[in-house]
Protein backbone atom coordinates (compact mmCIF):
# COMPACT_ATOMS: atom_id res chain seq x y z
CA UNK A 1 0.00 0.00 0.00
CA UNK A 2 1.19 3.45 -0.94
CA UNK A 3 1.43 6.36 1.04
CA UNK A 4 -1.97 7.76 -0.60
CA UNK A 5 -3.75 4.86 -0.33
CA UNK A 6 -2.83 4.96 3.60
CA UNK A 7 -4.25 8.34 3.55
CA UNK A 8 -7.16 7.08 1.81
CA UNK A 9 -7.95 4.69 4.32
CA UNK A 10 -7.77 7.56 7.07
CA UNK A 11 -9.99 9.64 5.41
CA UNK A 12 -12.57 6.89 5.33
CA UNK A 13 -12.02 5.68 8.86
CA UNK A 14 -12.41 8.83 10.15
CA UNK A 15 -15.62 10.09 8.49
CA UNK A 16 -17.24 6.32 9.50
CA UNK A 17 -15.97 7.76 12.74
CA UNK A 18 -17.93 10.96 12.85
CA UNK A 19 -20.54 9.78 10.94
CA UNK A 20 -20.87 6.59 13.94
CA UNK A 21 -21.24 9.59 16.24
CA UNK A 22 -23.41 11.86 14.63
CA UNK A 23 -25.77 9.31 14.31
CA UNK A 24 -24.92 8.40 18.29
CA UNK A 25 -25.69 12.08 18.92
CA UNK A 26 -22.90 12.22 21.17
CA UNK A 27 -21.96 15.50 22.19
CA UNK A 28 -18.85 17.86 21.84
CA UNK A 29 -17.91 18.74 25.27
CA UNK A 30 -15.93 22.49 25.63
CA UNK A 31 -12.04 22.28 26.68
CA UNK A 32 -10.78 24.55 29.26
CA UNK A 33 -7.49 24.09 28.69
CA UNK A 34 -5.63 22.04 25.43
CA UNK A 35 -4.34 18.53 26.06
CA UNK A 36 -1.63 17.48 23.42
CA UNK A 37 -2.09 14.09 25.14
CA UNK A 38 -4.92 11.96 25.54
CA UNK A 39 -5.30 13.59 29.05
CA UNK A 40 -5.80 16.79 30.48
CA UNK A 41 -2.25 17.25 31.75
CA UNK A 42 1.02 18.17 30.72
CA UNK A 43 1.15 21.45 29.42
CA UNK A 44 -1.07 23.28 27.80
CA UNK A 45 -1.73 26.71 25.77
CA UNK A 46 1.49 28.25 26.77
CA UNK A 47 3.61 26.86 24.25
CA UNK A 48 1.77 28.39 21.47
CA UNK A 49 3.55 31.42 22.91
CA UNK A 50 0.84 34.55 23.02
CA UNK A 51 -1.62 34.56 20.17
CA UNK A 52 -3.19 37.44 20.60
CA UNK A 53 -4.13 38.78 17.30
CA UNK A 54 -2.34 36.34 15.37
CA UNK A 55 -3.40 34.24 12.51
CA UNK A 56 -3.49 30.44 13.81
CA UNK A 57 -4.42 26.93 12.16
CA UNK A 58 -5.36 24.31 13.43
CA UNK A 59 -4.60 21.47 11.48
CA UNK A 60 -6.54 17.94 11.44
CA UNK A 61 -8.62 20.03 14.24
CA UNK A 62 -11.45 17.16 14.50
CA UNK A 63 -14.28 18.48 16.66
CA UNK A 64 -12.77 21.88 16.68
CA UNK A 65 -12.95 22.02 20.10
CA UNK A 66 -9.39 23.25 20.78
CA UNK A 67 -10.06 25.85 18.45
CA UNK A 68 -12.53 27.43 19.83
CA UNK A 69 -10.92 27.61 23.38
CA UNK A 70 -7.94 29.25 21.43
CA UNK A 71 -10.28 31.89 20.09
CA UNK A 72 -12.34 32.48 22.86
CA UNK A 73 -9.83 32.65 25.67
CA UNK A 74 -6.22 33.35 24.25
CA UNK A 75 -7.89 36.13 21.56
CA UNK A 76 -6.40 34.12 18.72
CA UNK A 77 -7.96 34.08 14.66
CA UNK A 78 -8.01 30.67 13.74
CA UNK A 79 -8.80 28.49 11.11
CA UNK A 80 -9.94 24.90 11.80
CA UNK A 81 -8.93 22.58 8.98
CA UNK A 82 -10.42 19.33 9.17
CA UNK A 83 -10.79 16.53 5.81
CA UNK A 84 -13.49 14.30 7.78
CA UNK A 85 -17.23 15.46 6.43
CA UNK A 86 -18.51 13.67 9.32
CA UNK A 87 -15.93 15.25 12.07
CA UNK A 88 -16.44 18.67 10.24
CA UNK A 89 -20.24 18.74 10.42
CA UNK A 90 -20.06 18.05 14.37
CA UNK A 91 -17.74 20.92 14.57
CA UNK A 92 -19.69 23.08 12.61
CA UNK A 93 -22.82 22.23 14.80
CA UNK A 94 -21.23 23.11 17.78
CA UNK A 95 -18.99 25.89 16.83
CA UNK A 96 -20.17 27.16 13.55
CA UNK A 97 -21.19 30.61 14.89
CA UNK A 98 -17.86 31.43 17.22
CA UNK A 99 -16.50 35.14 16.02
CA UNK A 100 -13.02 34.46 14.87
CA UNK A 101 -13.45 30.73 14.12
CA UNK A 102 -13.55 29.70 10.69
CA UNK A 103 -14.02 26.03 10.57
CA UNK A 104 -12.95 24.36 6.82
CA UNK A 105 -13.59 20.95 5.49
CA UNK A 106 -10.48 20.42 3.10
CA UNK A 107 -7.65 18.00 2.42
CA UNK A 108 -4.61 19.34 4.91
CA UNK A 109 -1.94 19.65 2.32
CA UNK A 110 -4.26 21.17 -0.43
CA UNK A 111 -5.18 23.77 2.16
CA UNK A 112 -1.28 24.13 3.33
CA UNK A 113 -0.79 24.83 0.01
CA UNK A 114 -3.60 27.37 -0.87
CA UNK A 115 -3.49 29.41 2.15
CA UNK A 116 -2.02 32.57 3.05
CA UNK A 117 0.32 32.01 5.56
CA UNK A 118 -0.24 31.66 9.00
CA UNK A 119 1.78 32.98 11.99
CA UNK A 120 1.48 29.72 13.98
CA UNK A 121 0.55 26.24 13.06
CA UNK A 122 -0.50 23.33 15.51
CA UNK A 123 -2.07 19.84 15.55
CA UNK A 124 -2.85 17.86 17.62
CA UNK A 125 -2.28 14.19 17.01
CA UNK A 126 -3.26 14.87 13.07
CA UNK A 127 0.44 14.70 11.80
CA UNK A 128 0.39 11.27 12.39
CA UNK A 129 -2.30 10.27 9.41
CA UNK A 130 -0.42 11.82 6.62
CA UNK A 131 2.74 11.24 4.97
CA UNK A 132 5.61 13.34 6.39
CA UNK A 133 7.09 13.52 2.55
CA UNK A 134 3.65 14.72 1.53
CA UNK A 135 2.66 17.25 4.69
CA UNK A 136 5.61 19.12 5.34
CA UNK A 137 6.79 20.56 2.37
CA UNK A 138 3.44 22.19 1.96
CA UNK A 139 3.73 23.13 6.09
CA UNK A 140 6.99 25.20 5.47
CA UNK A 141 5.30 27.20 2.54
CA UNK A 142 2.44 27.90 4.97
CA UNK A 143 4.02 29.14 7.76
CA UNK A 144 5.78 32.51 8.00
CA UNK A 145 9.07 33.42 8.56
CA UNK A 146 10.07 32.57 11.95
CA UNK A 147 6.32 31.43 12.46
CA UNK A 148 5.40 28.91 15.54
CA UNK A 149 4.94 25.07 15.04
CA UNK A 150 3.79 23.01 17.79
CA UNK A 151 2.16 19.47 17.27
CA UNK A 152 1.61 16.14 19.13
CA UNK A 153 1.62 12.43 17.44
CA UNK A 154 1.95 8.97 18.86
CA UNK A 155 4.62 7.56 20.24
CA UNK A 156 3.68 4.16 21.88
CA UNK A 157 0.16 2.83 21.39
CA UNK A 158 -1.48 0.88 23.47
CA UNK A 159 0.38 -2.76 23.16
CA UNK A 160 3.42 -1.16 24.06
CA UNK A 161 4.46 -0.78 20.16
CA UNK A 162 7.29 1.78 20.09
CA UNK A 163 7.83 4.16 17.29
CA UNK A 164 9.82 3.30 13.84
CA UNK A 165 13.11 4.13 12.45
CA UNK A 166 12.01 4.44 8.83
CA UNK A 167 9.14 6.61 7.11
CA UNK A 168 6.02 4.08 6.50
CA UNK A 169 2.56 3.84 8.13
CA UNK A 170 1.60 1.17 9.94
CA UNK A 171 -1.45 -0.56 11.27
CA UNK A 172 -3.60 0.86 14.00
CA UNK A 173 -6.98 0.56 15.08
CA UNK A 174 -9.45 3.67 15.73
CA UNK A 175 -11.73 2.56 18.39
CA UNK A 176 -15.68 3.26 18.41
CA UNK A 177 -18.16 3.58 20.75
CA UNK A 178 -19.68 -0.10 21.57
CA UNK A 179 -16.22 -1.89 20.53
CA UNK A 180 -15.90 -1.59 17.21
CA UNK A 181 -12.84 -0.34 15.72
CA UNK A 182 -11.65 1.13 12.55
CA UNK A 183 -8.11 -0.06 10.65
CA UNK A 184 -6.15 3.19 10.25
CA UNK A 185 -2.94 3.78 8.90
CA UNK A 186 -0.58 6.18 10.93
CA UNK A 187 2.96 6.89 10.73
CA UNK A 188 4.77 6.69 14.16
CA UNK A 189 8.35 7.67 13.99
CA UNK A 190 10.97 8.10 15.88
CA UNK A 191 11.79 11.86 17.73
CA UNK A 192 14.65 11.56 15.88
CA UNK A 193 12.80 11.01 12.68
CA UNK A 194 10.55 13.46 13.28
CA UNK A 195 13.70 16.09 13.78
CA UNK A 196 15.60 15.16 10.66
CA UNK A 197 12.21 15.63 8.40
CA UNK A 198 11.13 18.97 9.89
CA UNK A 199 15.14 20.05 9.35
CA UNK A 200 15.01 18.47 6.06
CA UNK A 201 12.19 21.14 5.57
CA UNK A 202 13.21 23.94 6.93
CA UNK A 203 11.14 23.73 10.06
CA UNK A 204 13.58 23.35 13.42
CA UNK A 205 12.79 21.56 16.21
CA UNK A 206 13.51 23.21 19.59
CA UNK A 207 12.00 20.78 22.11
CA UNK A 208 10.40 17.47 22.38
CA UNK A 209 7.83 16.68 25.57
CA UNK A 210 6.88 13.60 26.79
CA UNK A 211 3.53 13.00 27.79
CA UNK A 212 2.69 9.44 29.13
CA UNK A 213 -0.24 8.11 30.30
CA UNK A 214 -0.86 9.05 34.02
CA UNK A 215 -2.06 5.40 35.44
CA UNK A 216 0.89 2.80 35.52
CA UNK A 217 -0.20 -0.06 33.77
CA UNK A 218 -1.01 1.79 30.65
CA UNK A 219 1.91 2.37 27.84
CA UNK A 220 0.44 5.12 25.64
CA UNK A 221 2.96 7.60 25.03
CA UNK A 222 2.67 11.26 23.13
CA UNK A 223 5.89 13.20 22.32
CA UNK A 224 5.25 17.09 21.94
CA UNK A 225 7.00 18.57 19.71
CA UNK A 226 7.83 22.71 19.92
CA UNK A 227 9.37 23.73 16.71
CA UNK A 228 9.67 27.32 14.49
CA UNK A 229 10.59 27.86 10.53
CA UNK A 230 13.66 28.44 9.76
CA UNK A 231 14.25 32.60 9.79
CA UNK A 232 16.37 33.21 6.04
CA UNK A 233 18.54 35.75 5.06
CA UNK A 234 17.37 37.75 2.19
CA UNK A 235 19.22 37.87 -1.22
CA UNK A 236 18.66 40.35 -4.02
CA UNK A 237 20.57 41.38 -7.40
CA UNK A 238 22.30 43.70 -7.94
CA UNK A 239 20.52 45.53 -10.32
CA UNK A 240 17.48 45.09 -11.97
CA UNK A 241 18.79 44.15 -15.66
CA UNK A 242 20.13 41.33 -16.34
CA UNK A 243 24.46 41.36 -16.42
CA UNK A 244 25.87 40.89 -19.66
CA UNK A 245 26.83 37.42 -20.63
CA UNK A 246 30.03 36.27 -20.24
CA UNK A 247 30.13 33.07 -19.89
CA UNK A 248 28.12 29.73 -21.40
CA UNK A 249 27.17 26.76 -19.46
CA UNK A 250 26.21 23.06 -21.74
CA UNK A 251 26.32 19.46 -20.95
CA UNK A 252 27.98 16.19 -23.00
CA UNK A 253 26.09 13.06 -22.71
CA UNK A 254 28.30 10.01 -22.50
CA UNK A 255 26.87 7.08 -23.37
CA UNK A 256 29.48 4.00 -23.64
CA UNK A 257 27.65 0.72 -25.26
CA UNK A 258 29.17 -2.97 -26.23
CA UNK A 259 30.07 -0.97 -29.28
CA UNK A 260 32.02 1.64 -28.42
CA UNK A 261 30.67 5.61 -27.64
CA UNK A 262 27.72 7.29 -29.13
CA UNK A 263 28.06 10.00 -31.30
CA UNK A 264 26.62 11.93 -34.35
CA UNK A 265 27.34 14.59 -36.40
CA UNK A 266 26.60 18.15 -36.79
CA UNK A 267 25.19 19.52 -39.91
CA UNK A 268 28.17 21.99 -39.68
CA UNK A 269 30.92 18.82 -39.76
CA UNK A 270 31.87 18.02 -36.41
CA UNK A 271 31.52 14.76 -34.47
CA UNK A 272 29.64 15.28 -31.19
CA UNK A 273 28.58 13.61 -28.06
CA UNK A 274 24.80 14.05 -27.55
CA UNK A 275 24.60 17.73 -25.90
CA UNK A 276 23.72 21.24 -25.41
CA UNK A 277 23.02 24.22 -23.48
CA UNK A 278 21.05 24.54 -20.12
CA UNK A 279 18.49 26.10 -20.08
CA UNK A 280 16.71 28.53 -17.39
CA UNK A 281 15.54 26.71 -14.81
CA UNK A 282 17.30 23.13 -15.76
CA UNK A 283 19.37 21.22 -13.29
CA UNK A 284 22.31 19.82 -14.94
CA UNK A 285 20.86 15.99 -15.01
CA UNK A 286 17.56 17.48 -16.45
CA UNK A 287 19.53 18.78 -19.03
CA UNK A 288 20.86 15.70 -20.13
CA UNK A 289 17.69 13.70 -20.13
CA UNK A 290 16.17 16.65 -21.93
CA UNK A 291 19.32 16.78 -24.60
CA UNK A 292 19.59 13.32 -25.23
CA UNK A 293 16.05 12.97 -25.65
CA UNK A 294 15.41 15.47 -28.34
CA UNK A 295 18.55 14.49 -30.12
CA UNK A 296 18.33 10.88 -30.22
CA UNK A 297 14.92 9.54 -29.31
CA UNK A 298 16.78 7.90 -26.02
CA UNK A 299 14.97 8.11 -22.59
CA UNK A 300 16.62 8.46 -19.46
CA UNK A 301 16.07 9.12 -15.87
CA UNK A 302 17.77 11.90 -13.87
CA UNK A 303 18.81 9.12 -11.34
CA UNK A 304 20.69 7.34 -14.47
CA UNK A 305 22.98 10.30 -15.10
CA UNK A 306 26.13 10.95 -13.17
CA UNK A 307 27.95 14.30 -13.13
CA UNK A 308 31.69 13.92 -13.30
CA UNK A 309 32.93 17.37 -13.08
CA UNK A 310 32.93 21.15 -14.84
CA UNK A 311 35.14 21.89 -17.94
CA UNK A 312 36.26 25.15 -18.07
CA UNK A 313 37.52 26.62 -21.13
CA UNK A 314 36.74 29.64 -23.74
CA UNK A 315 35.83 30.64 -26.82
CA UNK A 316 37.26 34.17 -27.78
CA UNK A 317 36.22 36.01 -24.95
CA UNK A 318 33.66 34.16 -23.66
CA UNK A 319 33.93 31.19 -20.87
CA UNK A 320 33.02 28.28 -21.97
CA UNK A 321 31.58 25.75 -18.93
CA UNK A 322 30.86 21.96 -19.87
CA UNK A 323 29.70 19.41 -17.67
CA UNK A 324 30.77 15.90 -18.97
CA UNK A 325 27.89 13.49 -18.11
CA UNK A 326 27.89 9.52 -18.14
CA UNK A 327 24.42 8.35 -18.69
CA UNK A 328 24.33 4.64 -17.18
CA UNK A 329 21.13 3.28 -18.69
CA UNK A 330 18.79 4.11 -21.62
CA UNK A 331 15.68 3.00 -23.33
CA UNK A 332 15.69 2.71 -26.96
CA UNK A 333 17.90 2.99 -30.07
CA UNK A 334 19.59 6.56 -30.97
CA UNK A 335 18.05 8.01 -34.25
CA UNK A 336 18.04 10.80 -36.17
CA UNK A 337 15.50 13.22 -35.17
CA UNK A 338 13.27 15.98 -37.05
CA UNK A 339 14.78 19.18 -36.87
CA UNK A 340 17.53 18.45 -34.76
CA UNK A 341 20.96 19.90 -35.55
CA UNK A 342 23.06 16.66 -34.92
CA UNK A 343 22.21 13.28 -36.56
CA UNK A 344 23.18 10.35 -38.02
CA UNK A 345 24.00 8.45 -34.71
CA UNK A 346 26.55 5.66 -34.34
CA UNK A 347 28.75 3.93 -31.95
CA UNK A 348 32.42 4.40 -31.78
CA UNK A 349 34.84 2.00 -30.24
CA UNK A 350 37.13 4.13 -27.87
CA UNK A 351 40.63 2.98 -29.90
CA UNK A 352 38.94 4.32 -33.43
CA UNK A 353 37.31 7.71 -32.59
CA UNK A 354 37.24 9.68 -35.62
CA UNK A 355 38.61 12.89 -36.30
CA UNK A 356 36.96 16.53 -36.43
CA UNK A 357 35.33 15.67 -32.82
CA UNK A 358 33.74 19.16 -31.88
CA UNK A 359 36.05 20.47 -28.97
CA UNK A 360 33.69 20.47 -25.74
CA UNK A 361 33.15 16.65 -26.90
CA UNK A 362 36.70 16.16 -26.95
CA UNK A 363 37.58 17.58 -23.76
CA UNK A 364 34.60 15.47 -21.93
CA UNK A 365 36.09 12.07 -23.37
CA UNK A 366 39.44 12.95 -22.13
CA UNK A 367 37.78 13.79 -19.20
CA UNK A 368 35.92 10.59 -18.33
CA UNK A 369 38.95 8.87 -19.94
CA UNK A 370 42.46 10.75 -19.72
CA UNK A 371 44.49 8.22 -21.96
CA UNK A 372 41.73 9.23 -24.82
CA UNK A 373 44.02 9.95 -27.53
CA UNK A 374 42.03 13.54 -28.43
CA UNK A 375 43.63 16.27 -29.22
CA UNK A 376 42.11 19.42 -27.81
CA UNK A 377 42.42 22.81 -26.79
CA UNK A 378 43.37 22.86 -22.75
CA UNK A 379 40.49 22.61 -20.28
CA UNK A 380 40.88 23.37 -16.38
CA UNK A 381 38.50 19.73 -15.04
CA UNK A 382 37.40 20.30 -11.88
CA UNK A 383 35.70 16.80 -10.97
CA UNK A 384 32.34 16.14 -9.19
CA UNK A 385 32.93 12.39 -8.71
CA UNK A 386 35.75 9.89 -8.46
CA UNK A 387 38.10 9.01 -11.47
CA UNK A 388 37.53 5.47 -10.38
CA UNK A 389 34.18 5.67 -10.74
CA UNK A 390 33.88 7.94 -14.01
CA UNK A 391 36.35 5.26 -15.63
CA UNK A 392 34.68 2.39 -14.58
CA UNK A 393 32.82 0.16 -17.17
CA UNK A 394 29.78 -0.82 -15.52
CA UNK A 395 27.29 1.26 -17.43
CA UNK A 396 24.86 -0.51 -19.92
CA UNK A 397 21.57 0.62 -22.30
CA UNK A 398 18.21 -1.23 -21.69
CA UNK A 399 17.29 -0.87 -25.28
């Protein structure tokens, strides 16, 4: 099961769930205080810092309960983001008319996403039902600079199951009323875990709570977590136009077959690898896939290239950077293509490379392979990976 289809399952859990107790009419009690556990103790409010006037969500907020109490007694704005239609309706029943409430039935992520942001962002025990890969990208871009988070998940459910080392859900049961139960999917990682996503995300982490269960024989375990977005320095150019160009950055696709190297030729003459110039916006691997691609019909994946370094050279005045590239695995058969500047494809064995290779070719061949007999016009390399590696003959097509 994939990490949607875990969220799937959630969603549908938990509107069984408030639908089970809509139809129970059980009521939604007020809080006078918020519990990040599943008791009233530990602490509470106070480490949302003072939200007067500020613009707070509450995400996964369930009955909106905690919500409210943040709007009526700590004088904050909030917005009460909840995906369960049966969960939201109770909440709208019983808090639908609080000033300052706003109380919104949406997907967490496509709301993260859509919103303005928000000065502070909490849940409580929500985090736990949606991937961490999915949820906090979209919680950094909601949440202002140096904005508040705060947020509570499972640590140790009720068997005594401790949390997990790697990023998957994993089986729970939501309990109903008359002792039923719900399967759920929930993803209950380590602290450490936890940490290294939110960091990974820009999001910092600067204090972790535990909050057990208050009788002795019971091993349910919260951890609180008190965290912030990362404050940025700003950057800015220079001036408003664009500098003049000085310099040009391309790539050289290597790709090294039972039959030698590929290349093709220009309609100008020269012998190429397949190649050309970044463009705005490109990483350097994109480039390649994109390059080889439109010039010879091969597919590739960004994961299948490796980068071996930066050529620097010129041309006249003008620096000339090229990135030599070793593409490690390929669909299909190299071809001419429409409208393409270099054609006629073939494979080259390495001791009968043909003369009039175009020079930012040459200088990535000698590159990946020094004892290359190329001559070309000097090139400072400055290499990304080993020479071990780039040299090495364990790259293959699929085609």
């Amino acid at each position: 099961m994939n990490s949607l289809e875990s969220e799937a399952v959630n969603a549908r859990a938990w509107t069984t769930y408030g639908t089970h107790h809509l139809r129970r009419g059980t009521e939604v009690p007020d809080v006078d205080r918020v519990s990040w556990g599943f008791w009233p103790t530990g602490p509470g409010a106070e480490v949302l810092g003072d939200l007067t006037g500020l613009r707070v969500l509450d995400l996964c907020s369930g009955l909106g309960k905690h919500a409210a109490h943040l709007v009526r007694e700590h004088g904050a704005t909030v917005d009460a983001v909840e995906a369960s239609a049966g969960q939201h309706a109770r909440a709208v029943a019983r808090y639908g008319d609080v000033p300052g409430l706003t109380l919104i039935h949406a997907d967490a992520v496509e709301h993260l996403y859509q919103a303005e942001p928000y000065d502070v962002i909490y849940s409580i025990h929500g985090f736990a039902y949606i991937d961490p890969h999915r949820l906090l990208p979209a919680l950094r871009l909601a949440l202002k600079r140096g904005g508040r988070l705060v947020f509570s998940v499972l640590h140790t459910n009720s068997h005594g199951h401790g949390p997990s080392s790697s990023v998957a859900p994993r089986a729970e049961i939501l309990p109903l009323a008359g002792g039923e139960g719900q399967g759920i999917e929930m993803w209950v990682l380590t602290p450490k875990l936890w940490e290294d996503l939110c960091v990974d995300n820009g999001l910092l982490i600067d204090g972790i709570d535990a909050l057990d269960a208050p009788e002795d024989d019971n091993p349910v375990s919260v951890r609180l977590y008190r965290g912030r977005s990362r404050t940025l320095a700003s950057s800015r150019q220079r001036f408003t136009r664009p500098p003049k160009p000085t310099a040009m950055l391309g790539v050289g696709a290597i790709l090294h077959g039972p039959h030698g190297v590929l290349l093709g030729v220009h309609r100008h003459g020269t012998i190429e690898l397949p190649g050309g110039t970044v463009e705005p916006g490109e990483s350097l691997k994109h480039t390649v896939v994109r390059e080889l691609y439109e010039e010879t019909g091969c597919r590739a994946h960004e994961e299948d290239v490796i980068l071996l370094g930066v050529l620097v050279g010129q041309v006249g005045p003008v620096v000339r950077a090229t990135v030599p590239a070793i593409v490690t695995r390929w669909d299909g058969e190299p071809a001419t293509q429409p409208n393409e500047s270099v054609g006629d494809w073939r494979w080259h064995p390495l001791d009968q490379l043909p003369d009039g290779l175009f020079v930012p070719s040459g200088q990535c061949l000698t590159a990946w392979r020094p004892e290359l007999a190329i001559e070309h016009p000097v090139a400072h390399f400055e290499p990304f990976a080993s020479r071990a590696r780039a040299a090495s003959d364990r790259y293959n097509c699929c085609g």
